[in-house]
PDB file of N, CA and C in Angstrom:
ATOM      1  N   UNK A   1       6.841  88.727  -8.353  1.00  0.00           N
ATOM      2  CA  UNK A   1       7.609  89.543  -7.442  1.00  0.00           C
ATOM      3  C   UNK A   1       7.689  88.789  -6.111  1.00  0.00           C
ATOM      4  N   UNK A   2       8.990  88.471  -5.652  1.00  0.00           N
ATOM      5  CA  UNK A   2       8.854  87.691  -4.169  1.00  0.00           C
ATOM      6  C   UNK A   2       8.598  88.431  -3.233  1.00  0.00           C
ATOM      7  N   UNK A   3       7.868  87.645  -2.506  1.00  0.00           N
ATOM      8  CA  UNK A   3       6.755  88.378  -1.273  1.00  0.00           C
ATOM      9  C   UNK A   3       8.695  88.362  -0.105  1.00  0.00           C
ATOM     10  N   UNK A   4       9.110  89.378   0.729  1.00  0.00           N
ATOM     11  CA  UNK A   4       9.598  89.454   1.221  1.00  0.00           C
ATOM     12  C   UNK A   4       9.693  89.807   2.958  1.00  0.00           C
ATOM     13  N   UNK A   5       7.999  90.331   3.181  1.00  0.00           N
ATOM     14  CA  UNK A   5       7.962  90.222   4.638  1.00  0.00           C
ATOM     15  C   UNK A   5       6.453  90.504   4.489  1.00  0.00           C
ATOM     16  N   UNK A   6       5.944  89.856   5.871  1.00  0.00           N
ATOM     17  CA  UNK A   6       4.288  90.133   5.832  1.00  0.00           C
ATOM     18  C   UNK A   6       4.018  90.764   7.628  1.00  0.00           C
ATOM     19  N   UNK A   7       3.339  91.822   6.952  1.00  0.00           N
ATOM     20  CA  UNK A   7       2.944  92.374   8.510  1.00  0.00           C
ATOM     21  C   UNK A   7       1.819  93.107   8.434  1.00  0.00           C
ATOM     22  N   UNK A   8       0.867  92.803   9.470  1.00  0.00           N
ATOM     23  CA  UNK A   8      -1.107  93.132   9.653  1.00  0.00           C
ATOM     24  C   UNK A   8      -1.277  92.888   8.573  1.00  0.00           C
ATOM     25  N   UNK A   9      -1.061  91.782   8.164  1.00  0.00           N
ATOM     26  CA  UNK A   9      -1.885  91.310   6.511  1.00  0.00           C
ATOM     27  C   UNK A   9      -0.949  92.019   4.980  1.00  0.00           C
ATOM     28  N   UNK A  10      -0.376  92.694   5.848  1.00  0.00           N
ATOM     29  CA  UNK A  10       0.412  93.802   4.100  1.00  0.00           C
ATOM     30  C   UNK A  10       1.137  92.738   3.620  1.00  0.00           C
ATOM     31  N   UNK A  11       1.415  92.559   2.446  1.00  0.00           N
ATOM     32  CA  UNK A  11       2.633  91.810   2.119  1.00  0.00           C
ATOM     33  C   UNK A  11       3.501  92.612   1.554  1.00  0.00           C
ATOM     34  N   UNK A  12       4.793  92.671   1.607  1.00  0.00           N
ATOM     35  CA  UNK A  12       5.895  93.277   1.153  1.00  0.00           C
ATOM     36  C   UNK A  12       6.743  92.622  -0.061  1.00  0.00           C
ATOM     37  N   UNK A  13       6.807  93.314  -1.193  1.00  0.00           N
ATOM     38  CA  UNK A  13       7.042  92.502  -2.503  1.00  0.00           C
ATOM     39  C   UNK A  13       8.322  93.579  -3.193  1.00  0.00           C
ATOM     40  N   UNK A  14       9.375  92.601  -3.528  1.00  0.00           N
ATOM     41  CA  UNK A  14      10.497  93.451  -3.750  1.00  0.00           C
ATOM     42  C   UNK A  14      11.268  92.704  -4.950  1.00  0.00           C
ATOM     43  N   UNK A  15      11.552  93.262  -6.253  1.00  0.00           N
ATOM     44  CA  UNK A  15      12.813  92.787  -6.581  1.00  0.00           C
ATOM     45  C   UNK A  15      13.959  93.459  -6.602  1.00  0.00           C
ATOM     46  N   UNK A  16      14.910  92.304  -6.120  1.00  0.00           N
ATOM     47  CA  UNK A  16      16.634  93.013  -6.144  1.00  0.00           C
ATOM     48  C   UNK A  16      16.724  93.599  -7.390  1.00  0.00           C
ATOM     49  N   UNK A  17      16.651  93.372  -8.780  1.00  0.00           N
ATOM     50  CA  UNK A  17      17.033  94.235  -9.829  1.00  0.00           C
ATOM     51  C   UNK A  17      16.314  94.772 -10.528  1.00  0.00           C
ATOM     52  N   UNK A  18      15.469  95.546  -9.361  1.00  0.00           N
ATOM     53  CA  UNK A  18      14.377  96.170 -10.296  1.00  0.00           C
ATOM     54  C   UNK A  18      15.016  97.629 -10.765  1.00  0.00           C
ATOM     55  N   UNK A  19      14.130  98.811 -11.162  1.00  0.00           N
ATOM     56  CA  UNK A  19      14.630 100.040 -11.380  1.00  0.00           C
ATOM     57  C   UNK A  19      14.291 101.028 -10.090  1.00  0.00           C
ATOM     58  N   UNK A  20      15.699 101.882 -10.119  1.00  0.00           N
ATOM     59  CA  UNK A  20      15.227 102.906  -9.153  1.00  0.00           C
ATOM     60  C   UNK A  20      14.312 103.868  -9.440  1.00  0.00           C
ATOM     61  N   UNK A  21      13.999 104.428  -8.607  1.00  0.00           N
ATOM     62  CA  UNK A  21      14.635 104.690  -7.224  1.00  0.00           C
ATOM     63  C   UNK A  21      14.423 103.417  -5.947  1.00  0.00           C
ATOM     64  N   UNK A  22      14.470 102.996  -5.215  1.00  0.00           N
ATOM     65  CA  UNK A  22      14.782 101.762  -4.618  1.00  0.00           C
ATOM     66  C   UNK A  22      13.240 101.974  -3.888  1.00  0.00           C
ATOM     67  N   UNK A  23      12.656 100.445  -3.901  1.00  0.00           N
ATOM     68  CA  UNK A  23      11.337 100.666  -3.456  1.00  0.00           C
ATOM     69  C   UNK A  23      10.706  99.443  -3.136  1.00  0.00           C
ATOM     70  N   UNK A  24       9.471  99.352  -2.311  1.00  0.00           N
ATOM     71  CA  UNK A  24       8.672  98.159  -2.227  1.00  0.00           C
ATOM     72  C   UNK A  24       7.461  97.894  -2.512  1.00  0.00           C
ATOM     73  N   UNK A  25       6.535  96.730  -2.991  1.00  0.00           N
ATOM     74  CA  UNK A  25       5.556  97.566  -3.160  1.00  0.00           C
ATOM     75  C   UNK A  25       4.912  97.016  -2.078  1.00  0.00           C
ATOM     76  N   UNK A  26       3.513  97.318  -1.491  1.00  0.00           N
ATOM     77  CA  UNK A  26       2.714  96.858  -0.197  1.00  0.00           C
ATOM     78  C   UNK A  26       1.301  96.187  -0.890  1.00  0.00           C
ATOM     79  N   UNK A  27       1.439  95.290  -0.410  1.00  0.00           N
ATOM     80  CA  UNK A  27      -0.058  94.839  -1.274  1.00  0.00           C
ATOM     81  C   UNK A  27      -1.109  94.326   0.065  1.00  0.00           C
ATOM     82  N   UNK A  28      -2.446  94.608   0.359  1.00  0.00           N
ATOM     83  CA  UNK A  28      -3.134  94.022   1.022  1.00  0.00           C
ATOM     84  C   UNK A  28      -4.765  94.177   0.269  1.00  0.00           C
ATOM     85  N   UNK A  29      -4.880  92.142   0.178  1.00  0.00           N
ATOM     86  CA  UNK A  29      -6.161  92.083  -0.243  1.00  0.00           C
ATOM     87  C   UNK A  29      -5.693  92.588  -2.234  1.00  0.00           C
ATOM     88  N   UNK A  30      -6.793  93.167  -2.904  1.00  0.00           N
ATOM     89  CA  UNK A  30      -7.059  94.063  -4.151  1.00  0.00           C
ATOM     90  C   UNK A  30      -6.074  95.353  -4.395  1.00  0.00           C
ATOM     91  N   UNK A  31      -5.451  95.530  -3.236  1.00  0.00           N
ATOM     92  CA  UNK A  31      -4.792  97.168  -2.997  1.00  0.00           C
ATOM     93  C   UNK A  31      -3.850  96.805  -2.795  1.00  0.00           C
ATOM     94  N   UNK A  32      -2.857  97.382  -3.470  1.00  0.00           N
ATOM     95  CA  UNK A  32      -1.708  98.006  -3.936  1.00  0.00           C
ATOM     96  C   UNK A  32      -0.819  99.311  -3.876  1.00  0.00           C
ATOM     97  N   UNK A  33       0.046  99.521  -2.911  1.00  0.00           N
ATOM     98  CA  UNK A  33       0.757 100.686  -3.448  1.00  0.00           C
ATOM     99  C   UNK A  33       2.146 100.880  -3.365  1.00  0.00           C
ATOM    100  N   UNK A  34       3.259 101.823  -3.982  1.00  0.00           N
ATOM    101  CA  UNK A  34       4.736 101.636  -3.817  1.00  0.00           C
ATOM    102  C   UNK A  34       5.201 102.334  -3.096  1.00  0.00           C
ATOM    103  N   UNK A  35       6.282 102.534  -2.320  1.00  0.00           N
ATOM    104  CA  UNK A  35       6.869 103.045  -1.502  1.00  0.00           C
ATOM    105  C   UNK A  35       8.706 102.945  -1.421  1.00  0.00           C
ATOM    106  N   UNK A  36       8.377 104.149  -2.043  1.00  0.00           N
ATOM    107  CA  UNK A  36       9.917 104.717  -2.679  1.00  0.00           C
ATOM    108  C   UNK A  36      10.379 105.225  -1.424  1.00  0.00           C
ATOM    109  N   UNK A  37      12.268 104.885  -1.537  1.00  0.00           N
ATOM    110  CA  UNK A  37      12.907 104.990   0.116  1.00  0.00           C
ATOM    111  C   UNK A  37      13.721 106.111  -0.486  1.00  0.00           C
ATOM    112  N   UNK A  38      13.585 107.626   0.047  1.00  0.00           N
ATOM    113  CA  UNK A  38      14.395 108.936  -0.578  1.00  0.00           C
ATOM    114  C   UNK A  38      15.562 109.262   0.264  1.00  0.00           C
ATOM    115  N   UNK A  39      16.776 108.644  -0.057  1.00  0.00           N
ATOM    116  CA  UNK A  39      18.218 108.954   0.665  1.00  0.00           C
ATOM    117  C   UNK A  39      18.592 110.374  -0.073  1.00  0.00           C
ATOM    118  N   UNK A  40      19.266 110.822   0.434  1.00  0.00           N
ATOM    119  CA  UNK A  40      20.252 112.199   0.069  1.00  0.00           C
ATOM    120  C   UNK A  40      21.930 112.121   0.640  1.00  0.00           C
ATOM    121  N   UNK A  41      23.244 112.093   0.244  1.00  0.00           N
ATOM    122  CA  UNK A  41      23.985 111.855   0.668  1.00  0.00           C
ATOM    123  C   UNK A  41      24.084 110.693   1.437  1.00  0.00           C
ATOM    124  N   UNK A  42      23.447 109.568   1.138  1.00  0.00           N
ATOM    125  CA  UNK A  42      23.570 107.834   1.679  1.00  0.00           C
ATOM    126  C   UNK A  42      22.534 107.991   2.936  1.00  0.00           C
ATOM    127  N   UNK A  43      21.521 108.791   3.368  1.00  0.00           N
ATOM    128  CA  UNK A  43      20.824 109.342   4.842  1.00  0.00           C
ATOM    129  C   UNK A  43      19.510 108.639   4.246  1.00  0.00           C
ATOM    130  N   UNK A  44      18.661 108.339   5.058  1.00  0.00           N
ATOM    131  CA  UNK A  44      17.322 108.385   4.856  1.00  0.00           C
ATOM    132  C   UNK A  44      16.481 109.488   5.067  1.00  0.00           C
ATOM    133  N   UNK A  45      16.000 110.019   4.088  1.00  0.00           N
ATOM    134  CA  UNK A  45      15.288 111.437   4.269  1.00  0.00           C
ATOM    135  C   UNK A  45      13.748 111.409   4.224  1.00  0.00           C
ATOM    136  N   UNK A  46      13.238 110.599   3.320  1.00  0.00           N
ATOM    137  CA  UNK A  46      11.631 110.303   3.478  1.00  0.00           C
ATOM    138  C   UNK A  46      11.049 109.483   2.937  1.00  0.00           C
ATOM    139  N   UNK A  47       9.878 108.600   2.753  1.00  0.00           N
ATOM    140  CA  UNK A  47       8.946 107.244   1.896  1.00  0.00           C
ATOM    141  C   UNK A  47       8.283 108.728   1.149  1.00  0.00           C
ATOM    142  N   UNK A  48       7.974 108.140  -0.322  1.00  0.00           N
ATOM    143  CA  UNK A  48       7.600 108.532  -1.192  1.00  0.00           C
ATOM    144  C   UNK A  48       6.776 107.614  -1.563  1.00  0.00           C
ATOM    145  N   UNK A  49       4.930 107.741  -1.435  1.00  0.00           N
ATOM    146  CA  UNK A  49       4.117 107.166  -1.445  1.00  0.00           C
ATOM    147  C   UNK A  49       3.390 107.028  -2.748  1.00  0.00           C
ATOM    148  N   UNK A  50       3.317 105.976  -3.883  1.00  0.00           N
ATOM    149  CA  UNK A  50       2.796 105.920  -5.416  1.00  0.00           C
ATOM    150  C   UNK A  50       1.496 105.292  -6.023  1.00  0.00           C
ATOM    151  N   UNK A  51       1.262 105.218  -6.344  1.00  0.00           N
ATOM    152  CA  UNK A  51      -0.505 104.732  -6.941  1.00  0.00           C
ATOM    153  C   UNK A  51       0.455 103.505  -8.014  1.00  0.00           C
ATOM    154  N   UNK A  52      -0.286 101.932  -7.886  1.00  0.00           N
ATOM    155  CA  UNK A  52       0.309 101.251  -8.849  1.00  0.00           C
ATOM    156  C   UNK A  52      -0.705 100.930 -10.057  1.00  0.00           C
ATOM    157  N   UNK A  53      -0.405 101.171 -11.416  1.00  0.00           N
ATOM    158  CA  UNK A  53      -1.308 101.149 -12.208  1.00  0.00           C
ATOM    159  C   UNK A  53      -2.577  99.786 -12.220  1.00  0.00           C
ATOM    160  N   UNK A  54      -3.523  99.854 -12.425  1.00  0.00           N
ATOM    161  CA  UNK A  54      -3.785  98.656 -11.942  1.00  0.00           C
ATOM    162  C   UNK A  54      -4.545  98.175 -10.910  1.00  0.00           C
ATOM    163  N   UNK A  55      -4.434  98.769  -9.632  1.00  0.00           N
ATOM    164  CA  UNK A  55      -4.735  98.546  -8.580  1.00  0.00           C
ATOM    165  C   UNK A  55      -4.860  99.879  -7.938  1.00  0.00           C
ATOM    166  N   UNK A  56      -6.307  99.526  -6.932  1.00  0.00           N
ATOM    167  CA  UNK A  56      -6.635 100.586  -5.774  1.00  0.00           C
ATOM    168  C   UNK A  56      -5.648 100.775  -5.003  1.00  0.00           C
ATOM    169  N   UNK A  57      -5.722 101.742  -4.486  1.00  0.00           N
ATOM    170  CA  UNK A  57      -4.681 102.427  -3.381  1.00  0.00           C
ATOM    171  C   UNK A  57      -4.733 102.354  -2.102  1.00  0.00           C
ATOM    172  N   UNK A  58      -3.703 101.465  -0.854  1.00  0.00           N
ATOM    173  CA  UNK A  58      -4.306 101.021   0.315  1.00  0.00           C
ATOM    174  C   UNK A  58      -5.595 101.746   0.936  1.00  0.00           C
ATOM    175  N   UNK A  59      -6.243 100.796   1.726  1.00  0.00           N
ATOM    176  CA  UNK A  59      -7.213 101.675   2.861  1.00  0.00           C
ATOM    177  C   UNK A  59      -6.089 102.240   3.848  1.00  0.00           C
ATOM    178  N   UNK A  60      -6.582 103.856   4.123  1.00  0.00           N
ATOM    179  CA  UNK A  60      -5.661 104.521   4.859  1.00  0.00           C
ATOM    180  C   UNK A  60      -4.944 103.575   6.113  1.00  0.00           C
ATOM    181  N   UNK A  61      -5.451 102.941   6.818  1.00  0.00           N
ATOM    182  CA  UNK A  61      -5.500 101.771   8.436  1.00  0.00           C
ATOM    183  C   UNK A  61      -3.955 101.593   7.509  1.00  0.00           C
ATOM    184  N   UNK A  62      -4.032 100.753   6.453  1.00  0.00           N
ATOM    185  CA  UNK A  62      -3.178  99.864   5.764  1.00  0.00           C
ATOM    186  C   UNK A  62      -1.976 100.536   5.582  1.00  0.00           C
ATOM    187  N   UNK A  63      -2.245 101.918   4.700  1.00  0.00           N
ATOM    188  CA  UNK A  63      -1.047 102.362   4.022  1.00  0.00           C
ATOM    189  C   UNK A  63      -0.249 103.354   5.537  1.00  0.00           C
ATOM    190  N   UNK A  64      -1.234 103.729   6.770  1.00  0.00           N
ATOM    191  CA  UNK A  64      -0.249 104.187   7.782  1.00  0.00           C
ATOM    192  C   UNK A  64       0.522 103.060   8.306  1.00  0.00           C
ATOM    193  N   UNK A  65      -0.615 101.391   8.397  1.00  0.00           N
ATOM    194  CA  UNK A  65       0.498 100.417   9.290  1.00  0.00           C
ATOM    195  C   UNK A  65       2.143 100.248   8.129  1.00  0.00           C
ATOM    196  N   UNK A  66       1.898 100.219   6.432  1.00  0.00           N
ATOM    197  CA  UNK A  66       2.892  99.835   5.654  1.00  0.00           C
ATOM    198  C   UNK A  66       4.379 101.149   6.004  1.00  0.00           C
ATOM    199  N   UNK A  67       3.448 102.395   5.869  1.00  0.00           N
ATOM    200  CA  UNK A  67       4.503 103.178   6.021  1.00  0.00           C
ATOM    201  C   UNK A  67       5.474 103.171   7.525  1.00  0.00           C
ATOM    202  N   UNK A  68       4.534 102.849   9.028  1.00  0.00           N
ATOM    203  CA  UNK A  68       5.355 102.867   9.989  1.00  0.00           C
ATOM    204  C   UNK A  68       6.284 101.900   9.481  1.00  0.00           C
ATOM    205  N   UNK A  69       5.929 100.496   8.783  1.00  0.00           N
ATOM    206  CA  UNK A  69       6.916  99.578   8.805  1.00  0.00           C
ATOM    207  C   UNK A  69       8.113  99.894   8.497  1.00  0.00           C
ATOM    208  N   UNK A  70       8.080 100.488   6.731  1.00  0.00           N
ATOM    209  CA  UNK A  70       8.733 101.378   5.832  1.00  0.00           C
ATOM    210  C   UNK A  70       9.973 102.026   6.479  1.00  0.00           C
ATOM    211  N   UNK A  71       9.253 102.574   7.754  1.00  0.00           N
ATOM    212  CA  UNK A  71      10.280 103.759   8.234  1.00  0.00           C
ATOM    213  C   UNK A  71      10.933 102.916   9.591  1.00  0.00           C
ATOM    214  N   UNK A  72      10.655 102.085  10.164  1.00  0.00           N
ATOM    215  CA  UNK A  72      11.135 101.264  11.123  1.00  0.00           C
ATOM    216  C   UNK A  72      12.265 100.698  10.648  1.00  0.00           C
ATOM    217  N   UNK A  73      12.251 100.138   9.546  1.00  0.00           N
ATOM    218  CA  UNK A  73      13.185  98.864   8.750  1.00  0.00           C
ATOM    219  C   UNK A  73      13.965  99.896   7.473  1.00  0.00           C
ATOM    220  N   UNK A  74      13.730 100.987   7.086  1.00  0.00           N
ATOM    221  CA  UNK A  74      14.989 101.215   5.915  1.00  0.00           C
ATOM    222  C   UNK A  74      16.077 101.212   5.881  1.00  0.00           C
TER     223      UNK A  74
END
């Protein structure tokens, strides 16, 4: 999965043709999690936060810095 932006250590991992719903995943360190972008009528309405099989689920520090990003940049 290409790493597509890195910020406080998160890395941001995305493919263009993956399946929706449209999403990224955040990886820092062992931890892992996805973050689904929820439009309604083409709008941004909310991040939808997922457990990736496999892998622990950010330390909270992590998954609030991934989500401000999330919501800065959709």
């Amino acid at each position: 999965m290409p790493k597509i932006f890195e910020y406080c250590g998160i890395i941001f991992l995305f493919y263009s043709d993956d399946h929706l719903p449209v999403h990224v995943h955040a990886q820092y360190q062992q931890y892992q999690n996805k973050i689904e972008f929820v439009y309604e009528n083409g709008e941004f309405v909310k991040l939808k936060i997922k457990k990736v099989k496999g892998y622990e689920v950010l330390p909270l520090s992590k998954l609030k810095d991934a989500t401000l990003f999330c919501k800065s940049y959709h």
